[in-house]
Protein backbone atom coordinates (compact mmCIF):
# COMPACT_ATOMS: atom_id res chain seq x y z
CA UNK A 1 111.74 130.67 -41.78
CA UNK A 2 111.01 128.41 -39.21
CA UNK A 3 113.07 128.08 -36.16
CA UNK A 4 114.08 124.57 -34.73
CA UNK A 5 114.06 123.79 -30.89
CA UNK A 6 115.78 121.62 -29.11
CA UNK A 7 115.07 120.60 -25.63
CA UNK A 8 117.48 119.75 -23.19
CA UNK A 9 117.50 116.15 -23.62
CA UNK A 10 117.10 115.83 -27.59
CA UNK A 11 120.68 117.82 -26.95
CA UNK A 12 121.96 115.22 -24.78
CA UNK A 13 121.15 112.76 -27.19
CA UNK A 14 122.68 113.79 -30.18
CA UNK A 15 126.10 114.34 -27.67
CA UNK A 16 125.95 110.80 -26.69
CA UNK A 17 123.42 108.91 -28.18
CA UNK A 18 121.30 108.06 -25.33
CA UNK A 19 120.00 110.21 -21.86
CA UNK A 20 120.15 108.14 -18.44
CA UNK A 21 117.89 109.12 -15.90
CA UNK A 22 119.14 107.89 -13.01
CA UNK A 23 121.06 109.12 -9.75
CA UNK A 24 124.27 109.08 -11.21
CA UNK A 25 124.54 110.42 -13.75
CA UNK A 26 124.83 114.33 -13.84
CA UNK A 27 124.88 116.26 -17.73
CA UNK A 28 126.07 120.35 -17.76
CA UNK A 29 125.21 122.24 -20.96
CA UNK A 30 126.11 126.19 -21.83
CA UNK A 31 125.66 127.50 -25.25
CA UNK A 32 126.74 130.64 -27.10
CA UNK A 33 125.32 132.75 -29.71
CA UNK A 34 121.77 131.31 -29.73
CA UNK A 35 118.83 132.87 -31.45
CA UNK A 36 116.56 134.46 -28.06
CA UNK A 37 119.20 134.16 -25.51
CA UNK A 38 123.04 135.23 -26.54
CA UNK A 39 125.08 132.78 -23.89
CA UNK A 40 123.99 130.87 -21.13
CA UNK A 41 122.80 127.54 -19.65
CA UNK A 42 120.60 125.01 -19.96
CA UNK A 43 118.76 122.53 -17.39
CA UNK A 44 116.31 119.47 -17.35
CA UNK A 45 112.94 121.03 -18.92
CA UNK A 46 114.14 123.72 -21.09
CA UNK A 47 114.28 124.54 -24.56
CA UNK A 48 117.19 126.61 -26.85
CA UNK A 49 115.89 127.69 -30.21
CA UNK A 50 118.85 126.90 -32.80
CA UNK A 51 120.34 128.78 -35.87
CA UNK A 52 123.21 128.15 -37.71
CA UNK A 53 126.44 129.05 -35.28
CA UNK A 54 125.13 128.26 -32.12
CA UNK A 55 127.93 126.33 -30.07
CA UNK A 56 126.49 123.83 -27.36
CA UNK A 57 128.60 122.43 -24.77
CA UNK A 58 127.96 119.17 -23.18
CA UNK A 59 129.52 117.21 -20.30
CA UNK A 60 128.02 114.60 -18.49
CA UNK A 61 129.80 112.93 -14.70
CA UNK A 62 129.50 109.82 -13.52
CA UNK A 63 129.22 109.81 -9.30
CA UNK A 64 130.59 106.66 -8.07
């Protein structure tokens, strides 16, 4: 079986459709119950390998 990965930004994308790269905008992610790492975070540049159960939380501020 093959495992799917999903980078930081492919996440973002499927939360809100699109990823803005600017100054502004800041995203937070934390998952649970992934397949190499139990719980944690994720930042700009990293990957999470996903399996059926994994919860990922996404929140993205707007600094004005």
């Amino acid at each position: 079986m093959r495992e799917k990965k999903l980078s930081f930004i492919d996440i973002i994308k499927l939360a809100f459709g699109s990823y803005l790269d600017n100054d502004r905008t800041v995203y937070t992610m934390t998952y649970k119950k992934a397949v190499d790492k139990h719980q944690g975070s994720l930042v700009l540049g990293e990957e999470l390998k996903i399996k059926s159960g994994v919860i990922i939380n996404v929140t993205s501020t707007d600094k004005s």
